[in-house]
ModelCIF file with pLDDT and N, C-alpha, C, O atoms, coordinates in Angstrom:
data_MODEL
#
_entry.id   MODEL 
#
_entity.id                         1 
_entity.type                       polymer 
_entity.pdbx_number_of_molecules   1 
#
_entity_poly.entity_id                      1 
_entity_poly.type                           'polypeptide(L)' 
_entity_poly.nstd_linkage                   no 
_entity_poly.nstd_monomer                   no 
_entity_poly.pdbx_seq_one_letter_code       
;(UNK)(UNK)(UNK)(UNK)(UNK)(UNK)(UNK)(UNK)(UNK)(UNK)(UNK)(UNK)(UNK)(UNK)(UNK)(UNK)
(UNK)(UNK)(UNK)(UNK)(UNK)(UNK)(UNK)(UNK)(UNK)(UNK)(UNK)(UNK)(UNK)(UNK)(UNK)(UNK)
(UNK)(UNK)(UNK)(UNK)(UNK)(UNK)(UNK)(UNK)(UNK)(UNK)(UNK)(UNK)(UNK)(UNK)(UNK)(UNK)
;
_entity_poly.pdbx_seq_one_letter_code_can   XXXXXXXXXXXXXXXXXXXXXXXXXXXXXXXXXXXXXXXXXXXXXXXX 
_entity_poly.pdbx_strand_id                 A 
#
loop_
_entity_poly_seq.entity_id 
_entity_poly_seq.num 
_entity_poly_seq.mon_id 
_entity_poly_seq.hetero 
1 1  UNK n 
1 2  UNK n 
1 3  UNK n 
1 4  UNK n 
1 5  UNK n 
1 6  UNK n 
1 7  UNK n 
1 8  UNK n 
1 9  UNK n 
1 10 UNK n 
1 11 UNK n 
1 12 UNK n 
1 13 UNK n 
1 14 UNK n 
1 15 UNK n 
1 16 UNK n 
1 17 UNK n 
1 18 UNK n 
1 19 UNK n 
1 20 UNK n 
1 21 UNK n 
1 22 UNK n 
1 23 UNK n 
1 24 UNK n 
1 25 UNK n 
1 26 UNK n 
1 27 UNK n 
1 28 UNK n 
1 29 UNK n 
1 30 UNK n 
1 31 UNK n 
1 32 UNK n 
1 33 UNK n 
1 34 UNK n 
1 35 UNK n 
1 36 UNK n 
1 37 UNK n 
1 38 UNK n 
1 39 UNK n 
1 40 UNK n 
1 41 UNK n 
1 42 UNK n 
1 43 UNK n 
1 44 UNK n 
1 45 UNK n 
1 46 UNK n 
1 47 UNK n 
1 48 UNK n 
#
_struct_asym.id          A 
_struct_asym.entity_id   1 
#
loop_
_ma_qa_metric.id 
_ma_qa_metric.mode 
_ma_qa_metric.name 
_ma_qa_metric.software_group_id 
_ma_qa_metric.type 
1 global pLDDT . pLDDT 
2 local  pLDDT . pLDDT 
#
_ma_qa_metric_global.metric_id      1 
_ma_qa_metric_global.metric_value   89.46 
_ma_qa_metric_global.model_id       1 
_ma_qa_metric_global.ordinal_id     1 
#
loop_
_ma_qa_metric_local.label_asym_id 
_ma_qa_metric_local.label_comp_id 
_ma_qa_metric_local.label_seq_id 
_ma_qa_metric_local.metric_id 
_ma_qa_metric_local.metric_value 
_ma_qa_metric_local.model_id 
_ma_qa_metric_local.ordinal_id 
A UNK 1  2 81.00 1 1  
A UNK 2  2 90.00 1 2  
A UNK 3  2 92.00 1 3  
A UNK 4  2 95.00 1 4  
A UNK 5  2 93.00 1 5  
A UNK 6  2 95.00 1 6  
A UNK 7  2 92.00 1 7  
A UNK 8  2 95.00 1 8  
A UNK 9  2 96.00 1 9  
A UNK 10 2 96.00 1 10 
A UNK 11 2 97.00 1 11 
A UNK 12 2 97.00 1 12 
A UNK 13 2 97.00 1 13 
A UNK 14 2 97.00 1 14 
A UNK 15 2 96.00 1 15 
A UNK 16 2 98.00 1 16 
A UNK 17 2 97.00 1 17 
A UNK 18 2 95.00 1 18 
A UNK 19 2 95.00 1 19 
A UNK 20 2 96.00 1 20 
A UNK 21 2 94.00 1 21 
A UNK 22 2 93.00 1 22 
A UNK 23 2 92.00 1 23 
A UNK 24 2 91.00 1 24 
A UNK 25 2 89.00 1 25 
A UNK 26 2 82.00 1 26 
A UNK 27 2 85.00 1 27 
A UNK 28 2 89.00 1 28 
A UNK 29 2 92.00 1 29 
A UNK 30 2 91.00 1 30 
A UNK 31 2 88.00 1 31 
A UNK 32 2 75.00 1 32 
A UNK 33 2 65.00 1 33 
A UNK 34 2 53.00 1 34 
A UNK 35 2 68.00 1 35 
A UNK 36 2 63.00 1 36 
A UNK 37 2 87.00 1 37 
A UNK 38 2 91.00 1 38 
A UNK 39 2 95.00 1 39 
A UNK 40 2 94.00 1 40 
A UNK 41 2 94.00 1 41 
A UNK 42 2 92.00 1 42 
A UNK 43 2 91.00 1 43 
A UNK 44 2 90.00 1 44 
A UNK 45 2 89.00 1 45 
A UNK 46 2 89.00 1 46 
A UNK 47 2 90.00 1 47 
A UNK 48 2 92.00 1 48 
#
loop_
_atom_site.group_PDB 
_atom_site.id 
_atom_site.type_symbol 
_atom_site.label_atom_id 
_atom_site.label_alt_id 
_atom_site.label_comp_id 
_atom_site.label_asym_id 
_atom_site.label_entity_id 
_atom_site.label_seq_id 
_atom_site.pdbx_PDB_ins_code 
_atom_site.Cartn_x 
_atom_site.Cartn_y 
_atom_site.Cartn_z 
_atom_site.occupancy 
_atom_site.B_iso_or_equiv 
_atom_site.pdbx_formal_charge 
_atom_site.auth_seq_id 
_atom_site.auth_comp_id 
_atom_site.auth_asym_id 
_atom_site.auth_atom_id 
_atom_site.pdbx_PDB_model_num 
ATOM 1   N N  . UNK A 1 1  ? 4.718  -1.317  -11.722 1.00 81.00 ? 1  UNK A N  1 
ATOM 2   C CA . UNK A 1 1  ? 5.991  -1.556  -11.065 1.00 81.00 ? 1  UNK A CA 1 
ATOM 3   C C  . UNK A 1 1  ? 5.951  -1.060  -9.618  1.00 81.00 ? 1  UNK A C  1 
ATOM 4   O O  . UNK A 1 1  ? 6.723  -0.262  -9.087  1.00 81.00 ? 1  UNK A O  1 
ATOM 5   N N  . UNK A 1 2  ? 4.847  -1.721  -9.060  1.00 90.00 ? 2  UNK A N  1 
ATOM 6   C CA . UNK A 1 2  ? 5.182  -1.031  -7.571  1.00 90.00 ? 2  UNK A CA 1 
ATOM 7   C C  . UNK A 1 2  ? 5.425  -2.082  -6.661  1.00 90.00 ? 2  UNK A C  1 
ATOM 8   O O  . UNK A 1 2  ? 5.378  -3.285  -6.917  1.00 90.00 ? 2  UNK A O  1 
ATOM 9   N N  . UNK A 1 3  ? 5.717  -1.490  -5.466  1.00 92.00 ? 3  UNK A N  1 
ATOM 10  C CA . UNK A 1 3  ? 6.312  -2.010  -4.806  1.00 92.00 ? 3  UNK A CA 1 
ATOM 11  C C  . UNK A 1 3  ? 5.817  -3.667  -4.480  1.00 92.00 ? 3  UNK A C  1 
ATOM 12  O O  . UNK A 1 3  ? 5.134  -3.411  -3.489  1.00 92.00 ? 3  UNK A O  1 
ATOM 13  N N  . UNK A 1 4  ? 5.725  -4.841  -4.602  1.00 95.00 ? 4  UNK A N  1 
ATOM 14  C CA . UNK A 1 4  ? 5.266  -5.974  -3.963  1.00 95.00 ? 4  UNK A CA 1 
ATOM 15  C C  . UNK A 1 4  ? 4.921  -5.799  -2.575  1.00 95.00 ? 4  UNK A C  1 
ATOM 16  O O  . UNK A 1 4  ? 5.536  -4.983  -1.887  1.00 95.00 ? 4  UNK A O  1 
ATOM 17  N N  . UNK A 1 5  ? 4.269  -6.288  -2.252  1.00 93.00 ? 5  UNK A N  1 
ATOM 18  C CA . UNK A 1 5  ? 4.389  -6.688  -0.644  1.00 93.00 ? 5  UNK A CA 1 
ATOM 19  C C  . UNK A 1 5  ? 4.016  -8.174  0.520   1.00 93.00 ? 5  UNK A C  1 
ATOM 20  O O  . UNK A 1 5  ? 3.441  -8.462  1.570   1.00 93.00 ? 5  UNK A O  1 
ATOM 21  N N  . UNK A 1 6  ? 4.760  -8.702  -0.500  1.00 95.00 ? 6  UNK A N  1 
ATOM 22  C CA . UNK A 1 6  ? 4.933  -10.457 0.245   1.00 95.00 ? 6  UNK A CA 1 
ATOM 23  C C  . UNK A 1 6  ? 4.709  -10.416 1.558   1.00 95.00 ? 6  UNK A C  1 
ATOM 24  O O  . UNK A 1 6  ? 4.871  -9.419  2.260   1.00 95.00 ? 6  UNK A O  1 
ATOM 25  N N  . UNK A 1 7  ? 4.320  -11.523 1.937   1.00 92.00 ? 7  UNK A N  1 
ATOM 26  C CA . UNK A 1 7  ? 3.914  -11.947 3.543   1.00 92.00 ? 7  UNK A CA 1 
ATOM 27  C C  . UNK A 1 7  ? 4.799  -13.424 3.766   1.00 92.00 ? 7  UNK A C  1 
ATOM 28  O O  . UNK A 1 7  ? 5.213  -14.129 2.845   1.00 92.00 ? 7  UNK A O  1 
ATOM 29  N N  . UNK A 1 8  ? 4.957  -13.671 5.125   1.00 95.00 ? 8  UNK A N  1 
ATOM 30  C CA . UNK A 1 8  ? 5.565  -14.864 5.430   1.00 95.00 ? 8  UNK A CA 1 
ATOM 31  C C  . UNK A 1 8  ? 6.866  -15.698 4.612   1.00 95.00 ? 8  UNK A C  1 
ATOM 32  O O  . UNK A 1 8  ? 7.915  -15.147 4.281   1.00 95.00 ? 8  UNK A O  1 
ATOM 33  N N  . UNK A 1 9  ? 6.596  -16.868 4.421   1.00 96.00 ? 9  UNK A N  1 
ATOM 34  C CA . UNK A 1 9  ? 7.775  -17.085 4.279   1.00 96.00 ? 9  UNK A CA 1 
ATOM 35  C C  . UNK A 1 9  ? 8.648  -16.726 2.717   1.00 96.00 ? 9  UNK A C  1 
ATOM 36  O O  . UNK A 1 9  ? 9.779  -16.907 2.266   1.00 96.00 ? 9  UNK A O  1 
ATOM 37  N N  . UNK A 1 10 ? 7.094  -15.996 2.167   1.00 96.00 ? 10 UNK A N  1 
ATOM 38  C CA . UNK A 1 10 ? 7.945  -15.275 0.364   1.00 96.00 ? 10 UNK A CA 1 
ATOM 39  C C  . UNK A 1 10 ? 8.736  -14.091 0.826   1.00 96.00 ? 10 UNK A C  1 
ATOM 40  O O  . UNK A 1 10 ? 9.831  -13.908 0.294   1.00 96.00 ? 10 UNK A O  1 
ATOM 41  N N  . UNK A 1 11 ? 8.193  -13.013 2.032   1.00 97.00 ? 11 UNK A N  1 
ATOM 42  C CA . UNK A 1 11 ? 8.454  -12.136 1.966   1.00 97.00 ? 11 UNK A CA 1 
ATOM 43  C C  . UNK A 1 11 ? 10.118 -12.349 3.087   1.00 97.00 ? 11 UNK A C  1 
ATOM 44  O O  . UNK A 1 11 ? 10.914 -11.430 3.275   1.00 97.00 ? 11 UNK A O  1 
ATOM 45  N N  . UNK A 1 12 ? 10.266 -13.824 3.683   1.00 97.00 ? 12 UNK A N  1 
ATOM 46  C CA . UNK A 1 12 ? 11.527 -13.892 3.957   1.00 97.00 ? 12 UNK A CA 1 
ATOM 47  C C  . UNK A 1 12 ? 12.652 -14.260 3.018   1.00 97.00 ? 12 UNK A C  1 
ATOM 48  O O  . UNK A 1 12 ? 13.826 -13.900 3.103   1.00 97.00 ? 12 UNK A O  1 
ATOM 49  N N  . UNK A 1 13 ? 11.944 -15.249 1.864   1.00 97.00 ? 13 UNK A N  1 
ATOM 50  C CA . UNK A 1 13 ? 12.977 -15.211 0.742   1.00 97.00 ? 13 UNK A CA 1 
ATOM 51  C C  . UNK A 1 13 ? 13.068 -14.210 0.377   1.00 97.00 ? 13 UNK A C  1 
ATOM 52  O O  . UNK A 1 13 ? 13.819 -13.845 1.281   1.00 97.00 ? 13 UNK A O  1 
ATOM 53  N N  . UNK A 1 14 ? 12.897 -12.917 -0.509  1.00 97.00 ? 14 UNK A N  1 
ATOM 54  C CA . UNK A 1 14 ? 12.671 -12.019 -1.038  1.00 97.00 ? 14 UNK A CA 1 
ATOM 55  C C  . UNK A 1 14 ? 14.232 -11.117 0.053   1.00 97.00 ? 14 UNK A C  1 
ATOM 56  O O  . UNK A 1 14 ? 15.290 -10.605 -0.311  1.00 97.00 ? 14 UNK A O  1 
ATOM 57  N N  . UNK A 1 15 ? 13.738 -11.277 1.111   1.00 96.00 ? 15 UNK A N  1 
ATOM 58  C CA . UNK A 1 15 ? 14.911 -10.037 1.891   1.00 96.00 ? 15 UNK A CA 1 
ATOM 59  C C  . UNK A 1 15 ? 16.166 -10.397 1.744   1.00 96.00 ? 15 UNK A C  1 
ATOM 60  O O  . UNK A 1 15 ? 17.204 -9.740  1.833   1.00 96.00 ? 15 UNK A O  1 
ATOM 61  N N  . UNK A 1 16 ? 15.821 -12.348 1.331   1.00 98.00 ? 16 UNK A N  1 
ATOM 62  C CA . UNK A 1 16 ? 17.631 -13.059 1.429   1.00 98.00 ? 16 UNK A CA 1 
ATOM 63  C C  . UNK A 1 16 ? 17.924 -12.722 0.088   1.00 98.00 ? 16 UNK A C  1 
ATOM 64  O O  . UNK A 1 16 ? 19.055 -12.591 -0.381  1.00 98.00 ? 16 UNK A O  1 
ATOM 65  N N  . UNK A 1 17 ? 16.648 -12.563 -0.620  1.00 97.00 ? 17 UNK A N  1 
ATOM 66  C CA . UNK A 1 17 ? 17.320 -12.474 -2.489  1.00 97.00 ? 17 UNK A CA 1 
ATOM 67  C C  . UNK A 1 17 ? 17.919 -10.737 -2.188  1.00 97.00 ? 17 UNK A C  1 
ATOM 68  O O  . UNK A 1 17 ? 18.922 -10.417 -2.828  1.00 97.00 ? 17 UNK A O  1 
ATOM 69  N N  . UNK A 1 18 ? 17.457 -9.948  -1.481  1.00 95.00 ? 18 UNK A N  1 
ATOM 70  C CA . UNK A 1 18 ? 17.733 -8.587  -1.703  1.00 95.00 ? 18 UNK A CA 1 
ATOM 71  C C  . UNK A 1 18 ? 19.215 -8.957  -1.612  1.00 95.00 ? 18 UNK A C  1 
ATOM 72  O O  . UNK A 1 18 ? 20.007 -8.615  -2.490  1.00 95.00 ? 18 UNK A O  1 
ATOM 73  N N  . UNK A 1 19 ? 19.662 -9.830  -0.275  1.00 95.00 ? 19 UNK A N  1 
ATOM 74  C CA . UNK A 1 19 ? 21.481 -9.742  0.434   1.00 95.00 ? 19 UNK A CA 1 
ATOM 75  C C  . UNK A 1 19 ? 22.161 -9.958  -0.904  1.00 95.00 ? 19 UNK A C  1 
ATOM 76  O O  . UNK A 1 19 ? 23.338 -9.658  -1.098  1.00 95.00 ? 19 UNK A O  1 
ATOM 77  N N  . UNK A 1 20 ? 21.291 -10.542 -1.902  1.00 96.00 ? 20 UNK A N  1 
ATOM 78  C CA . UNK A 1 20 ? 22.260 -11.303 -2.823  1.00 96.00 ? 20 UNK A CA 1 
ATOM 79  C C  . UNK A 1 20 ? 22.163 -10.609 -3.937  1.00 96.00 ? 20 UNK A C  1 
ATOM 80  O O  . UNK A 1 20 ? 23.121 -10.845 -4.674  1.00 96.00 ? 20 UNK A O  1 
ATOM 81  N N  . UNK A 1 21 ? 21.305 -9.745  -4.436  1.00 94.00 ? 21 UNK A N  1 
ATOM 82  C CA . UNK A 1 21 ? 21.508 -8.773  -4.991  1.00 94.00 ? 21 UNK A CA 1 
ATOM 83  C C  . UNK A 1 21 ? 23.151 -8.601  -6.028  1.00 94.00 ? 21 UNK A C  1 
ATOM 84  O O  . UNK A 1 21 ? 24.136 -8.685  -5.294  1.00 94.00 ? 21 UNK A O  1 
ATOM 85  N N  . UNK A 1 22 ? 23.343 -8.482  -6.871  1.00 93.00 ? 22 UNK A N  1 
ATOM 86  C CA . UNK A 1 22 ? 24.207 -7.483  -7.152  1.00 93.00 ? 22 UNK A CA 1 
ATOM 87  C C  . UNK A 1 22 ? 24.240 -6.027  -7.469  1.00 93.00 ? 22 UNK A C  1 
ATOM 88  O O  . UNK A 1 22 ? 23.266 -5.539  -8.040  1.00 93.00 ? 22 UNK A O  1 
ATOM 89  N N  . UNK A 1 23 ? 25.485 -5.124  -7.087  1.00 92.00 ? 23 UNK A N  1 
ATOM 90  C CA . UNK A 1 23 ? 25.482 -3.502  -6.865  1.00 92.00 ? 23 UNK A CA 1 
ATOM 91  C C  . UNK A 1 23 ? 25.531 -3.427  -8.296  1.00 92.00 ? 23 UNK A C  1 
ATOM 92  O O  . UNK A 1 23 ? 25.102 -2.347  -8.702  1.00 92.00 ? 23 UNK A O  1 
ATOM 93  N N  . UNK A 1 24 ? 25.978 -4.356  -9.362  1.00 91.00 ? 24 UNK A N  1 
ATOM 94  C CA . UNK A 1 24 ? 25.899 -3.942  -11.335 1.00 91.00 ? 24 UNK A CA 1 
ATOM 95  C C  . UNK A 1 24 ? 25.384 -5.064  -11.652 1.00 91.00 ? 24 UNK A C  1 
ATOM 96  O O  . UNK A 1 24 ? 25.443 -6.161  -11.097 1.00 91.00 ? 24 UNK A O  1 
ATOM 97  N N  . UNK A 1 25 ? 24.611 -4.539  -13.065 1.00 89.00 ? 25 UNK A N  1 
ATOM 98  C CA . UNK A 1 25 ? 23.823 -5.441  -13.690 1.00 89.00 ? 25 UNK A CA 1 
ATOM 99  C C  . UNK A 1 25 ? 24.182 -4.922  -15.328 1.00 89.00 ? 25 UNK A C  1 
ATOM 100 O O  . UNK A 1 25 ? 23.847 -3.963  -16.023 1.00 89.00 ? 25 UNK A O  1 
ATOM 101 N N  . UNK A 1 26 ? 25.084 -6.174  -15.509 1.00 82.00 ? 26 UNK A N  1 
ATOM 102 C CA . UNK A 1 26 ? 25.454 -5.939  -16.769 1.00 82.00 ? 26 UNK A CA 1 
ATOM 103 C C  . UNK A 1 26 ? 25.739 -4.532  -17.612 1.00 82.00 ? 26 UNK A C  1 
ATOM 104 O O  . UNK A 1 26 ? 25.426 -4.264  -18.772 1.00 82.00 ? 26 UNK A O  1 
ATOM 105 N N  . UNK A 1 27 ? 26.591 -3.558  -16.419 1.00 85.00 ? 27 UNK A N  1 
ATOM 106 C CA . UNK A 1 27 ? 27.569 -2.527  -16.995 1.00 85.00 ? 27 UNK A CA 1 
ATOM 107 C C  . UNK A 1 27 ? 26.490 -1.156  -16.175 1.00 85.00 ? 27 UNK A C  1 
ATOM 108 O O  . UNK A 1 27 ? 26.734 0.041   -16.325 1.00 85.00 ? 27 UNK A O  1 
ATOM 109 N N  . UNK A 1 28 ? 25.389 -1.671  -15.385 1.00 89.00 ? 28 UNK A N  1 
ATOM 110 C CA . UNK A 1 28 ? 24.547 -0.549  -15.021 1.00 89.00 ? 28 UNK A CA 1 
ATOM 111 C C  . UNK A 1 28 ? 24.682 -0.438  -13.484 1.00 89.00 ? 28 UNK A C  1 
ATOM 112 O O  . UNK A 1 28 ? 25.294 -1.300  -12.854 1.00 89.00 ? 28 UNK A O  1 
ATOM 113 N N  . UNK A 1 29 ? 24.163 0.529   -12.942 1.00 92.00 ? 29 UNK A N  1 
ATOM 114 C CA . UNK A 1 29 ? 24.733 0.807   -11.514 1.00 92.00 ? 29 UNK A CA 1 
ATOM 115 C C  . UNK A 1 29 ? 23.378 0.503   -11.194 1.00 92.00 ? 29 UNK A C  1 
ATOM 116 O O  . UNK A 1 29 ? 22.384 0.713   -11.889 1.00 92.00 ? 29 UNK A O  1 
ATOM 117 N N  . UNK A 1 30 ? 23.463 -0.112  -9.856  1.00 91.00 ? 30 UNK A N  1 
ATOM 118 C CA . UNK A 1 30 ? 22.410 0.010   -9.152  1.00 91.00 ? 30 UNK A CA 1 
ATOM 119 C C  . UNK A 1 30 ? 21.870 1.416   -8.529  1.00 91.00 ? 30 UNK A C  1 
ATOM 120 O O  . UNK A 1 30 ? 22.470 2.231   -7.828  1.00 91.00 ? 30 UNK A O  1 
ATOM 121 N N  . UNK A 1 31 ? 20.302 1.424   -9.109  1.00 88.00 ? 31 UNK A N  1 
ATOM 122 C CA . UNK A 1 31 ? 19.640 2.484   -8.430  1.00 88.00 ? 31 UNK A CA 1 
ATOM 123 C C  . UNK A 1 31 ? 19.733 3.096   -7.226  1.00 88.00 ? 31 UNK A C  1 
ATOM 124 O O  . UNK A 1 31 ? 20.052 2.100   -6.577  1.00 88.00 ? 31 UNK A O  1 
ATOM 125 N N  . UNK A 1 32 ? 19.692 4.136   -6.282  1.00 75.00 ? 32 UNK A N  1 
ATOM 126 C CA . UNK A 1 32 ? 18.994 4.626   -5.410  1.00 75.00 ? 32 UNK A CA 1 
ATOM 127 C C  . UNK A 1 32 ? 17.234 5.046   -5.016  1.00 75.00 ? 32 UNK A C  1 
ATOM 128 O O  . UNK A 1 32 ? 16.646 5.698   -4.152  1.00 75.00 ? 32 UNK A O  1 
ATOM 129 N N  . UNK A 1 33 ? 16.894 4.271   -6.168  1.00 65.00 ? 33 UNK A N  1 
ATOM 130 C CA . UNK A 1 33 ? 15.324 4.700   -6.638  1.00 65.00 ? 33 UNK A CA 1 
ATOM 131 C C  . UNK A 1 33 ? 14.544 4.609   -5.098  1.00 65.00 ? 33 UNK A C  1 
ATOM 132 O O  . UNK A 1 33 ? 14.440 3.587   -4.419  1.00 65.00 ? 33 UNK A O  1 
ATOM 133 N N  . UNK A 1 34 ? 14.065 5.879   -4.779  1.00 53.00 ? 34 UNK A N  1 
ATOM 134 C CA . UNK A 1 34 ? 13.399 5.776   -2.956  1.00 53.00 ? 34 UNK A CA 1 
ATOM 135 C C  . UNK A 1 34 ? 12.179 4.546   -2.867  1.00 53.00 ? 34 UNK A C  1 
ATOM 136 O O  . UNK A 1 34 ? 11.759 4.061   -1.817  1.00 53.00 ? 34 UNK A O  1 
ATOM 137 N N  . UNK A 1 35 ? 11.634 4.104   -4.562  1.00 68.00 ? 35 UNK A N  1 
ATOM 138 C CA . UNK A 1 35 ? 10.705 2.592   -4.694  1.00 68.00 ? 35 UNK A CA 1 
ATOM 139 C C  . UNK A 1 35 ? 11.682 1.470   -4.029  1.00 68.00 ? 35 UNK A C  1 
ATOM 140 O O  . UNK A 1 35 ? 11.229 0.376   -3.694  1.00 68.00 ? 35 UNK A O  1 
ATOM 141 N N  . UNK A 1 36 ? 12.990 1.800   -3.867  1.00 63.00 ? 36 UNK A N  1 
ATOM 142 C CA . UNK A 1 36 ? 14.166 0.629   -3.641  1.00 63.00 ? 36 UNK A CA 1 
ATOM 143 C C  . UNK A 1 36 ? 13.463 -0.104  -2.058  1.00 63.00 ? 36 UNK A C  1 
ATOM 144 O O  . UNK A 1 36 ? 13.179 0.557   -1.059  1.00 63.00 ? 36 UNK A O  1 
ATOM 145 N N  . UNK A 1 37 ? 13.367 -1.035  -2.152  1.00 87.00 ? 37 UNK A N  1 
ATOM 146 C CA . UNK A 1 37 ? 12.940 -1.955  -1.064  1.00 87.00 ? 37 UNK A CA 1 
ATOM 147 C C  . UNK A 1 37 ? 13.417 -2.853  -0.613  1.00 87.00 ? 37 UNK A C  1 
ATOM 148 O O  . UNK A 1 37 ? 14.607 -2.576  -0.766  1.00 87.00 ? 37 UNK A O  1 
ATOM 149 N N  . UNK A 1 38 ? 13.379 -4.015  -0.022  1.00 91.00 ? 38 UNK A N  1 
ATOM 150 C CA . UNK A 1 38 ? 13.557 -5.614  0.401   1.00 91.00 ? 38 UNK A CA 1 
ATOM 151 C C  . UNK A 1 38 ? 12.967 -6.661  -0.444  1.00 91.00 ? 38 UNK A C  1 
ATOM 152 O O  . UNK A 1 38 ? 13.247 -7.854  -0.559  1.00 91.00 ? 38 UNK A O  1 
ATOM 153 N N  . UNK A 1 39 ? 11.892 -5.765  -1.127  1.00 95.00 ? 39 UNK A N  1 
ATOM 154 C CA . UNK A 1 39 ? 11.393 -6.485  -2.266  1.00 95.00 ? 39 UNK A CA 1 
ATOM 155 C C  . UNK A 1 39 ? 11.548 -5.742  -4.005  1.00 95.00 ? 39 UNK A C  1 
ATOM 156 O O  . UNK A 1 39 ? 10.714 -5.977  -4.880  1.00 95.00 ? 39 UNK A O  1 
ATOM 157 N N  . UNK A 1 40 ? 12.714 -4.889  -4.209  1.00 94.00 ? 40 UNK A N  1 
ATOM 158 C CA . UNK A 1 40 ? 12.238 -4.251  -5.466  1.00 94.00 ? 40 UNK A CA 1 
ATOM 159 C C  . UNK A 1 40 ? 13.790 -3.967  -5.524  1.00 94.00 ? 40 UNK A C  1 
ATOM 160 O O  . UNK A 1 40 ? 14.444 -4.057  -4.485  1.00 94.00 ? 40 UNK A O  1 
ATOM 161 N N  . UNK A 1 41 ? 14.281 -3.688  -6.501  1.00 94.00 ? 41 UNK A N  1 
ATOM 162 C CA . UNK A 1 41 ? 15.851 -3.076  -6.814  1.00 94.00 ? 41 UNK A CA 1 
ATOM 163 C C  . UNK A 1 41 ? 15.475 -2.587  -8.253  1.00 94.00 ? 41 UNK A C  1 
ATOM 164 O O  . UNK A 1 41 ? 14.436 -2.823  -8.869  1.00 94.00 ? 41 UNK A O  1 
ATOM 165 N N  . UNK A 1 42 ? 16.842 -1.658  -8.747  1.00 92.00 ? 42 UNK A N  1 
ATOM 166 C CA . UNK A 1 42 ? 16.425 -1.044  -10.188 1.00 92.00 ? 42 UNK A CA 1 
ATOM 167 C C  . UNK A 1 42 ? 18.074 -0.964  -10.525 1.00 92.00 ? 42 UNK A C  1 
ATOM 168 O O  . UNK A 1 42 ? 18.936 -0.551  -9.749  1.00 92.00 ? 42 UNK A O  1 
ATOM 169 N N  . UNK A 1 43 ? 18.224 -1.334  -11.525 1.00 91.00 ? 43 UNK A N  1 
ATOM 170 C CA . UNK A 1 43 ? 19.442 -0.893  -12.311 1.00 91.00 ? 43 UNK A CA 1 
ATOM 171 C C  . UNK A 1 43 ? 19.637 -0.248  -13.511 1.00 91.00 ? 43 UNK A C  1 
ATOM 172 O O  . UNK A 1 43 ? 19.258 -0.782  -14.553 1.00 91.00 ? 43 UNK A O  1 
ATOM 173 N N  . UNK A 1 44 ? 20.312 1.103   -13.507 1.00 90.00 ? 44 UNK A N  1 
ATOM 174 C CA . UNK A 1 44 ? 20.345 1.747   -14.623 1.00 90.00 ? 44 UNK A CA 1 
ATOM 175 C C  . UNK A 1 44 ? 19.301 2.686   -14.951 1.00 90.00 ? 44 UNK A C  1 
ATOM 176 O O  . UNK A 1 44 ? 18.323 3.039   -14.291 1.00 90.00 ? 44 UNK A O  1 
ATOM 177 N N  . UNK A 1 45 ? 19.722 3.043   -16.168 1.00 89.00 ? 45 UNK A N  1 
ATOM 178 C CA . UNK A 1 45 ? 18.418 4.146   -16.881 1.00 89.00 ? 45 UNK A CA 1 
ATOM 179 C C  . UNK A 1 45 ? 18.359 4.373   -18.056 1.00 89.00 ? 45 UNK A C  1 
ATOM 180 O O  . UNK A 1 45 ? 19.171 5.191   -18.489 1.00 89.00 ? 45 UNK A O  1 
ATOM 181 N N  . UNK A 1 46 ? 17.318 3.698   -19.081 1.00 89.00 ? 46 UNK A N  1 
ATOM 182 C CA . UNK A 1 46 ? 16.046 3.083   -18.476 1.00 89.00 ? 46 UNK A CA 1 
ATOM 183 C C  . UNK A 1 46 ? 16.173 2.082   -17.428 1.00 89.00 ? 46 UNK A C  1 
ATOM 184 O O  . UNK A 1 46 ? 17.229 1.501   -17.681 1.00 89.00 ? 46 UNK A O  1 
ATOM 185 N N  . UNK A 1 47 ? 15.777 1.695   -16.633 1.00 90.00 ? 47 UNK A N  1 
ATOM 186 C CA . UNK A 1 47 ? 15.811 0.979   -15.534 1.00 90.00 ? 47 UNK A CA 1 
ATOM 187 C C  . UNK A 1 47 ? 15.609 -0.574  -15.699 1.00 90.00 ? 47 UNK A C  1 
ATOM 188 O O  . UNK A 1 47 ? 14.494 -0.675  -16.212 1.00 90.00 ? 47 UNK A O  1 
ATOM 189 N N  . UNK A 1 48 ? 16.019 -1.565  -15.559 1.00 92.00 ? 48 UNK A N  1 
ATOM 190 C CA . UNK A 1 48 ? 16.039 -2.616  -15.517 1.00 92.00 ? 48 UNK A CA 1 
ATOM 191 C C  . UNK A 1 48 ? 15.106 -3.405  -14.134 1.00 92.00 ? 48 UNK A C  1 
ATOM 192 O O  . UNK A 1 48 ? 15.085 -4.630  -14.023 1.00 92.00 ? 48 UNK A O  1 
#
């Protein structure tokens, strides 16, 4: 589970998927996990 690190035009989709993101995922809070990236999000714990 580490971090990805896309290039070009994946790693520009990837930053638009971050905007779109949601802050809950089915009743779980979104992480602060410092892995949290442009390419990575975590919800909850156990982590999703």
């Amino acid at each position: 589970l580490a971090v990805p690190t896309p290039s070009g035009r994946q790693a520009q989709h990837c930053r638009a998927l971050h905007k779109e993101l949601p802050g809950n995922l089915d009743g779980r809070k979104r992480t602060s996990d410092p892995k949290d990236s442009d390419y990575m999000a975590a919800w909850g714990n156990p982590a999703i």
